[in-house]
N, C-alpha and C. Protein backbone atom coordinates (compact mmCIF):
# COMPACT_ATOMS: atom_id res chain seq x y z
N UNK A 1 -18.03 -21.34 21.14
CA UNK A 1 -18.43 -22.29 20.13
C UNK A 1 -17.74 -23.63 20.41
N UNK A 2 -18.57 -24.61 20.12
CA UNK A 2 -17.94 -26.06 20.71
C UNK A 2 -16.95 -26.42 19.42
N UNK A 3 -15.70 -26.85 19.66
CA UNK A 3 -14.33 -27.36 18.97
C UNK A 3 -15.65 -28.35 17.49
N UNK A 4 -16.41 -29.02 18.10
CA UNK A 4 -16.89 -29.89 16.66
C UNK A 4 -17.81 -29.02 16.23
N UNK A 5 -18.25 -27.45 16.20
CA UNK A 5 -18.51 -26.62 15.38
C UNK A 5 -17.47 -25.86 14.81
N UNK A 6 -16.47 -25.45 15.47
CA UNK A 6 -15.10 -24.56 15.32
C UNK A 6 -14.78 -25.04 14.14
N UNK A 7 -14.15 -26.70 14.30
CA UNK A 7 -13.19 -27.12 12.83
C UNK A 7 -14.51 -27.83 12.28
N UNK A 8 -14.16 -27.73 10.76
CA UNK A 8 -15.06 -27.87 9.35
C UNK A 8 -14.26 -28.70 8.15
N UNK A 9 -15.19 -29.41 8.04
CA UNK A 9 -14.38 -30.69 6.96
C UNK A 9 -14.61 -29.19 5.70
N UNK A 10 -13.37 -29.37 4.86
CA UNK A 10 -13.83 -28.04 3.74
C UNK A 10 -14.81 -28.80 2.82
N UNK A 11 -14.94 -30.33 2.25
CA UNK A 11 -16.41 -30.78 1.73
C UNK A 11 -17.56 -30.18 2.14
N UNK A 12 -17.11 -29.79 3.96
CA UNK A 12 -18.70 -29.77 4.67
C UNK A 12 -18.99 -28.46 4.68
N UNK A 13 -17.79 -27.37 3.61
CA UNK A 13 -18.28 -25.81 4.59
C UNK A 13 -19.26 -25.42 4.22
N UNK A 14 -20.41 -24.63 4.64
CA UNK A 14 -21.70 -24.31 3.97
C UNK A 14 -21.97 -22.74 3.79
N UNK A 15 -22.02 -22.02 2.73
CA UNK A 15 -22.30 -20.60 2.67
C UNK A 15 -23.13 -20.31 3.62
N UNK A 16 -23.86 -21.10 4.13
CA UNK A 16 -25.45 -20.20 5.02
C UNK A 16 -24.80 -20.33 6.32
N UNK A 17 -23.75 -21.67 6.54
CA UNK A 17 -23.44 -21.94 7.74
C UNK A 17 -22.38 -20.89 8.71
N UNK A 18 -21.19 -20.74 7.33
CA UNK A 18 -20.20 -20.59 7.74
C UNK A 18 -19.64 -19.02 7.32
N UNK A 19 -20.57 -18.68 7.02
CA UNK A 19 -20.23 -16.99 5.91
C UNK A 19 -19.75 -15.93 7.18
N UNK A 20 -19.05 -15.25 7.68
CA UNK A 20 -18.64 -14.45 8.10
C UNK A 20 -17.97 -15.04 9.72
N UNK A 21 -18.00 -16.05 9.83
CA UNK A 21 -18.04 -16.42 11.41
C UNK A 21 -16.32 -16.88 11.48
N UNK A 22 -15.49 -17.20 12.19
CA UNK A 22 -14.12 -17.63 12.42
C UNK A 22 -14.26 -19.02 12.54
N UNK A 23 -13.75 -19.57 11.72
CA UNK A 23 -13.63 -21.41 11.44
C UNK A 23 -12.14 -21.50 11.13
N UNK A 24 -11.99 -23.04 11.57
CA UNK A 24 -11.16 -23.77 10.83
C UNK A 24 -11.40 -24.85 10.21
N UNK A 25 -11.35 -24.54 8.93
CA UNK A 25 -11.36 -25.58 7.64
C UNK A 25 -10.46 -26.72 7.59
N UNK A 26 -10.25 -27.77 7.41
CA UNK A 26 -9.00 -28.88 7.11
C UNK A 26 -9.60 -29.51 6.11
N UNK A 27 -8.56 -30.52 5.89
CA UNK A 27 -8.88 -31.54 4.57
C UNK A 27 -7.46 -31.46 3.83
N UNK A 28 -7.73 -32.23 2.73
CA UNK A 28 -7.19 -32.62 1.67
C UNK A 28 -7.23 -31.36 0.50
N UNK A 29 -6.51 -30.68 0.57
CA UNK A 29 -5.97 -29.67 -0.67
C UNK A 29 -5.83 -30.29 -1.97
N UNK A 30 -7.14 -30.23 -3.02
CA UNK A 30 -7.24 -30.65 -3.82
C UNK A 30 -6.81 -30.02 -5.05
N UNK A 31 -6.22 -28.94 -5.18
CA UNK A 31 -5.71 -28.27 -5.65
C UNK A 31 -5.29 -26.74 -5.76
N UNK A 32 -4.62 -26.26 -6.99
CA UNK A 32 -4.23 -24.54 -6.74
C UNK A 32 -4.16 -24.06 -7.95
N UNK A 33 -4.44 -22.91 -8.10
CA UNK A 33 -3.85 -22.12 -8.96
C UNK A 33 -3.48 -20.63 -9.41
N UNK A 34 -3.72 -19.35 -9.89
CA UNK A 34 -3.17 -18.19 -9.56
C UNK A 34 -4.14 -17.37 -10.14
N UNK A 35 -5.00 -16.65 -9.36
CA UNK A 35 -6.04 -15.48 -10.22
C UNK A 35 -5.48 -14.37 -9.58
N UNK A 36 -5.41 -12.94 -10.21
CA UNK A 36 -5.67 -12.16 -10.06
C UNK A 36 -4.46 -11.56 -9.24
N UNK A 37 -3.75 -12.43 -9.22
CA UNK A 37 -2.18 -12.11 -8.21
C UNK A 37 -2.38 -13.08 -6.45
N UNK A 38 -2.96 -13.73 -6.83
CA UNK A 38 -3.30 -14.42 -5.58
C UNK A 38 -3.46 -15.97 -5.49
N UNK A 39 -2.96 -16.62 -4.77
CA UNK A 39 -2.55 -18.04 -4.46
C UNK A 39 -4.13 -18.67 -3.88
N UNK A 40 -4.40 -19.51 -5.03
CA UNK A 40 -5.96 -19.45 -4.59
C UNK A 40 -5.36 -21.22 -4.79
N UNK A 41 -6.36 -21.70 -3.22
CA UNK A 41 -6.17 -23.51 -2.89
C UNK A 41 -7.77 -24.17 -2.89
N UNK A 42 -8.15 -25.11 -3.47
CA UNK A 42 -9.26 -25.42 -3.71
C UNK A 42 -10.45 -24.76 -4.14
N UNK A 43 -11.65 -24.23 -3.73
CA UNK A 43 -12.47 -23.39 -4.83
C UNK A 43 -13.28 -24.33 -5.39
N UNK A 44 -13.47 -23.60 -6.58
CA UNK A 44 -13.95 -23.96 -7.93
C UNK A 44 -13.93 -25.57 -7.68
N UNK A 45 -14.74 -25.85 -8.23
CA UNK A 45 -16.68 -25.51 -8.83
C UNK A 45 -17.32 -24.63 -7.86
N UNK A 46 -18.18 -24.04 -7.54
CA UNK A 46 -18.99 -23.99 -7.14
C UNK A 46 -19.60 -24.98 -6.45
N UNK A 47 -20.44 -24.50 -5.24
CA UNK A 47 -20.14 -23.85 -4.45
C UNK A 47 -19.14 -24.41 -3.10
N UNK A 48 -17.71 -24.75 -3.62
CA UNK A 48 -16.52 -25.47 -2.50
C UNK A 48 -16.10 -24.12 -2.21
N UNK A 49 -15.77 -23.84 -0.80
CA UNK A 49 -14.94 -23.04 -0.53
C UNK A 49 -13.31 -22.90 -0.95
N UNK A 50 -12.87 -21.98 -1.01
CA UNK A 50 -11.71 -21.60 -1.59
C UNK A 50 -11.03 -20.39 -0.87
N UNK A 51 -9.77 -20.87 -0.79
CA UNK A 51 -8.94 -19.97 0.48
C UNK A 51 -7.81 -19.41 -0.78
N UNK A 52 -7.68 -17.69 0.13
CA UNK A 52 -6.59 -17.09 -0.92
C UNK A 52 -5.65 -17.04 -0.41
N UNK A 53 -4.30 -16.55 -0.93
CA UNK A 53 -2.82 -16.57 -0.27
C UNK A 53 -2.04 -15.82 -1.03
N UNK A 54 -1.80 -14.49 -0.07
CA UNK A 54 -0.86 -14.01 -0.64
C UNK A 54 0.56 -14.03 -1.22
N UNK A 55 1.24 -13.72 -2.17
CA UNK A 55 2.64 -14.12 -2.38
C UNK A 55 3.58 -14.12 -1.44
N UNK A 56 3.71 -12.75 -0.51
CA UNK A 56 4.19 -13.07 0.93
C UNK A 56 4.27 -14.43 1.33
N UNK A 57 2.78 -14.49 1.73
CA UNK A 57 2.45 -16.14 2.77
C UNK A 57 2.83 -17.12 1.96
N UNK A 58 2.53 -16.87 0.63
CA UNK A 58 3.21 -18.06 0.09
C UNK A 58 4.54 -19.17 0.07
N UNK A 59 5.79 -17.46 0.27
CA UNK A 59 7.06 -18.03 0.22
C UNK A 59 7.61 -18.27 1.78
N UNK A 60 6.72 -17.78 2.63
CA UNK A 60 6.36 -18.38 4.24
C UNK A 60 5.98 -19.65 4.09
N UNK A 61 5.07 -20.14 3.56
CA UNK A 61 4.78 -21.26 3.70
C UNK A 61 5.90 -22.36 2.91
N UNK A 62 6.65 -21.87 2.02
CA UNK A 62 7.40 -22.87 1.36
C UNK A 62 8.22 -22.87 1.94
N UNK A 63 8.94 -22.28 2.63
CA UNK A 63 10.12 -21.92 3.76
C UNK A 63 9.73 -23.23 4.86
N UNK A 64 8.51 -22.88 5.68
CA UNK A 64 8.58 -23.29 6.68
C UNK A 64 8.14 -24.62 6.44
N UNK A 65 7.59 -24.94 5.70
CA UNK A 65 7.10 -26.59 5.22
C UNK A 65 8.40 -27.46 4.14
N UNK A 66 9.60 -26.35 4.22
CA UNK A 66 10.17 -26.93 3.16
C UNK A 66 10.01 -27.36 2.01
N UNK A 67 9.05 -27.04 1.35
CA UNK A 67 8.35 -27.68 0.03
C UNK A 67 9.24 -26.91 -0.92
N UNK A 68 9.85 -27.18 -2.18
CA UNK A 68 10.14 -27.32 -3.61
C UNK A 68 9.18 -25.76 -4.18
N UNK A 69 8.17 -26.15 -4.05
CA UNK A 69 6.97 -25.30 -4.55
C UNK A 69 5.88 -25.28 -3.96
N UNK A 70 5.00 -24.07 -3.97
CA UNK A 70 3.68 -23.81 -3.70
C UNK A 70 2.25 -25.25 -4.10
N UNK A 71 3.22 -25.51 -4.85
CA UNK A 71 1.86 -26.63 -5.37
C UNK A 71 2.40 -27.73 -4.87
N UNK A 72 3.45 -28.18 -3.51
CA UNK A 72 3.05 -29.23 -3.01
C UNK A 72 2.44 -29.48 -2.36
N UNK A 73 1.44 -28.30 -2.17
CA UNK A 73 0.63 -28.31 -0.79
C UNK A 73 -0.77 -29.00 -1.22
N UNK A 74 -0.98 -28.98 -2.56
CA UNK A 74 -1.79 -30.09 -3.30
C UNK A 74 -1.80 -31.64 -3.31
N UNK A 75 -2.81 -32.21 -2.44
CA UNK A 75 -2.34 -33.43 -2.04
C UNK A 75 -2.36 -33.89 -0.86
N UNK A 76 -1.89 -32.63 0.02
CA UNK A 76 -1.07 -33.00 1.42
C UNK A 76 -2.51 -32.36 2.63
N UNK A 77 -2.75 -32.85 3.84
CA UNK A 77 -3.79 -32.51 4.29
C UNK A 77 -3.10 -31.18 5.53
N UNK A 78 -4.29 -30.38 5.25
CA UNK A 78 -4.20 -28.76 5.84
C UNK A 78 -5.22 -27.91 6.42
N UNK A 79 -5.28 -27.31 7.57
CA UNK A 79 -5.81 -26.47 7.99
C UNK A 79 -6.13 -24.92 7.63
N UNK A 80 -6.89 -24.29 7.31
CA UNK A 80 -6.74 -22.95 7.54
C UNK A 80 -7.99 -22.52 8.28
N UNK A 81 -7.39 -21.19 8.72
CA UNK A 81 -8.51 -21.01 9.80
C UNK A 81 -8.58 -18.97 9.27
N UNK A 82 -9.77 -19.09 9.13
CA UNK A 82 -10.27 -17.50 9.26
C UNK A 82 -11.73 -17.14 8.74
N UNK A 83 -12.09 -16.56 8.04
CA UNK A 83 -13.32 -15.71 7.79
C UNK A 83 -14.09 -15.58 6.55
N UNK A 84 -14.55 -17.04 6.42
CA UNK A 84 -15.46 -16.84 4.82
C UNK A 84 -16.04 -16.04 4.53
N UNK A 85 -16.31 -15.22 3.25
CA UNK A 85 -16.97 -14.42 2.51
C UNK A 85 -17.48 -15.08 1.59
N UNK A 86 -18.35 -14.08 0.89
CA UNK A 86 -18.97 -14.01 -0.34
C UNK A 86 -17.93 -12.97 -1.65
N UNK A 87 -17.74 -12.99 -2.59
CA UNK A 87 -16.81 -12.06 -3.19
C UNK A 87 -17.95 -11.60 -4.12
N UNK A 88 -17.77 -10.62 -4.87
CA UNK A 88 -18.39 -9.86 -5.90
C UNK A 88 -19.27 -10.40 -6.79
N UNK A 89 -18.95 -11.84 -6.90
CA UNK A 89 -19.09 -12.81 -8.23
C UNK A 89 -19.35 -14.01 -7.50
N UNK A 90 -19.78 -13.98 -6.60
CA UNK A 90 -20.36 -14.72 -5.58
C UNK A 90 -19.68 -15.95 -4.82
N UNK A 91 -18.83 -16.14 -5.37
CA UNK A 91 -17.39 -17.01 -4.97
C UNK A 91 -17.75 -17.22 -3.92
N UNK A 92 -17.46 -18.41 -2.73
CA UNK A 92 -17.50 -19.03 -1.53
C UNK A 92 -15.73 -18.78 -1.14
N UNK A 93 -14.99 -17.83 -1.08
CA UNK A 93 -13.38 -17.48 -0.61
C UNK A 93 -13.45 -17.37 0.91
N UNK A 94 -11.88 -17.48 1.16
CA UNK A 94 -11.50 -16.76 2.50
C UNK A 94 -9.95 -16.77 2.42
N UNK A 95 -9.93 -15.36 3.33
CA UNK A 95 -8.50 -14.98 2.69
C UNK A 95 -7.61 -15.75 4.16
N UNK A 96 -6.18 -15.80 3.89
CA UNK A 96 -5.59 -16.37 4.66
C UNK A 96 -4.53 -15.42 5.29
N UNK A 97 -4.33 -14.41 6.35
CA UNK A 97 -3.70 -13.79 6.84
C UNK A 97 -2.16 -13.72 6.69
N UNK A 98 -2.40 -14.62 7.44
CA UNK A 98 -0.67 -14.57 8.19
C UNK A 98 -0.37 -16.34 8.37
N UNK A 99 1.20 -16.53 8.60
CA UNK A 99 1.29 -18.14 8.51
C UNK A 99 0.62 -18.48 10.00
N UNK A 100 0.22 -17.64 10.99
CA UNK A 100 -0.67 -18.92 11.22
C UNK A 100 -1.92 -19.10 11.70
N UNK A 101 -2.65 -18.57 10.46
CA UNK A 101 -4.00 -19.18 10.20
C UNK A 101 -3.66 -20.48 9.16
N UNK A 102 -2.69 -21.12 9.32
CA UNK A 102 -2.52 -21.99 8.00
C UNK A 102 -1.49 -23.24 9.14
N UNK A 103 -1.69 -24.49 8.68
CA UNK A 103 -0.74 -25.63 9.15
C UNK A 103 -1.15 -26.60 7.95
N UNK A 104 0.19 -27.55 8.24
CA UNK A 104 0.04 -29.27 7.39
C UNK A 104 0.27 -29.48 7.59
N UNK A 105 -0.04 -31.01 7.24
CA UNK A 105 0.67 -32.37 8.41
C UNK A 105 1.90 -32.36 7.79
N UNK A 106 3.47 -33.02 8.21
CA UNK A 106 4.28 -33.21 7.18
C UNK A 106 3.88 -34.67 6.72
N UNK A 107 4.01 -34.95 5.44
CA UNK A 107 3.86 -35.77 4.57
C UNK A 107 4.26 -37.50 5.22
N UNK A 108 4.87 -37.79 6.07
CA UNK A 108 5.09 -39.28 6.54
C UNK A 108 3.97 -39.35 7.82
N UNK A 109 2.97 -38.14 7.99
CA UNK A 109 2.04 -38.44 9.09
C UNK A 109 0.72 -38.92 8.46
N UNK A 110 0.89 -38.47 6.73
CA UNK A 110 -0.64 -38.95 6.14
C UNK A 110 -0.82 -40.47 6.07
N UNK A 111 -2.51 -40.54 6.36
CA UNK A 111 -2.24 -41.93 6.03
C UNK A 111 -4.16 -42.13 5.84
């Protein structure tokens, strides 16, 4: 697959496009919050994709990014890379493995 199909603006991901295939998503992490025991980053509304994170990966990721908290990653621009689904309730998700299906820029590279 050619690198400008591989990575996916997450505005641009498309259920028909991108549903089961291995991508990497980036962008601007517009936000987070906690369903079901799980670290869920953008999403909602319908139909934006939305990546999950386990509590594990979570305190991996605050470790290795140094962040305060899980919710500074709101804001800051990020990659994840793995395997969109459909969920039960028709959700546009994808779960996030291990730390590294996941990167961010550090914060003095945004611009």
């Amino acid at each position: 697959m050619p690198v400008h199909q591989f990575f996916v603006e997450m505005k641009n991901a498309s259920r028909k496009l991108h549903r089961g295939g291995f991508h990497g998503f980036w962008g601007k992490v517009t936000r987070t919050n906690v369903w079901n025991g799980l670290r869920l980053f953008n999403g909602a509304p319908a139909p934006s994709l939305g990546f999950e994170i386990s509590d594990p990966l979570v305190t991996q990721i605050v470790k290795r990014y140094n962040l305060s908290d899980i919710s500074d990653v709101v804001g800051r621009y990020a990659i994840f890379l793995g395997y969109p689904r459909l969920t039960q309730n028709a959700s546009f998700m994808m779960d996030v493995p291990d730390i590294g299906h996941f990167a961010m820029l550090p914060k003095r590279d945004e611009t």
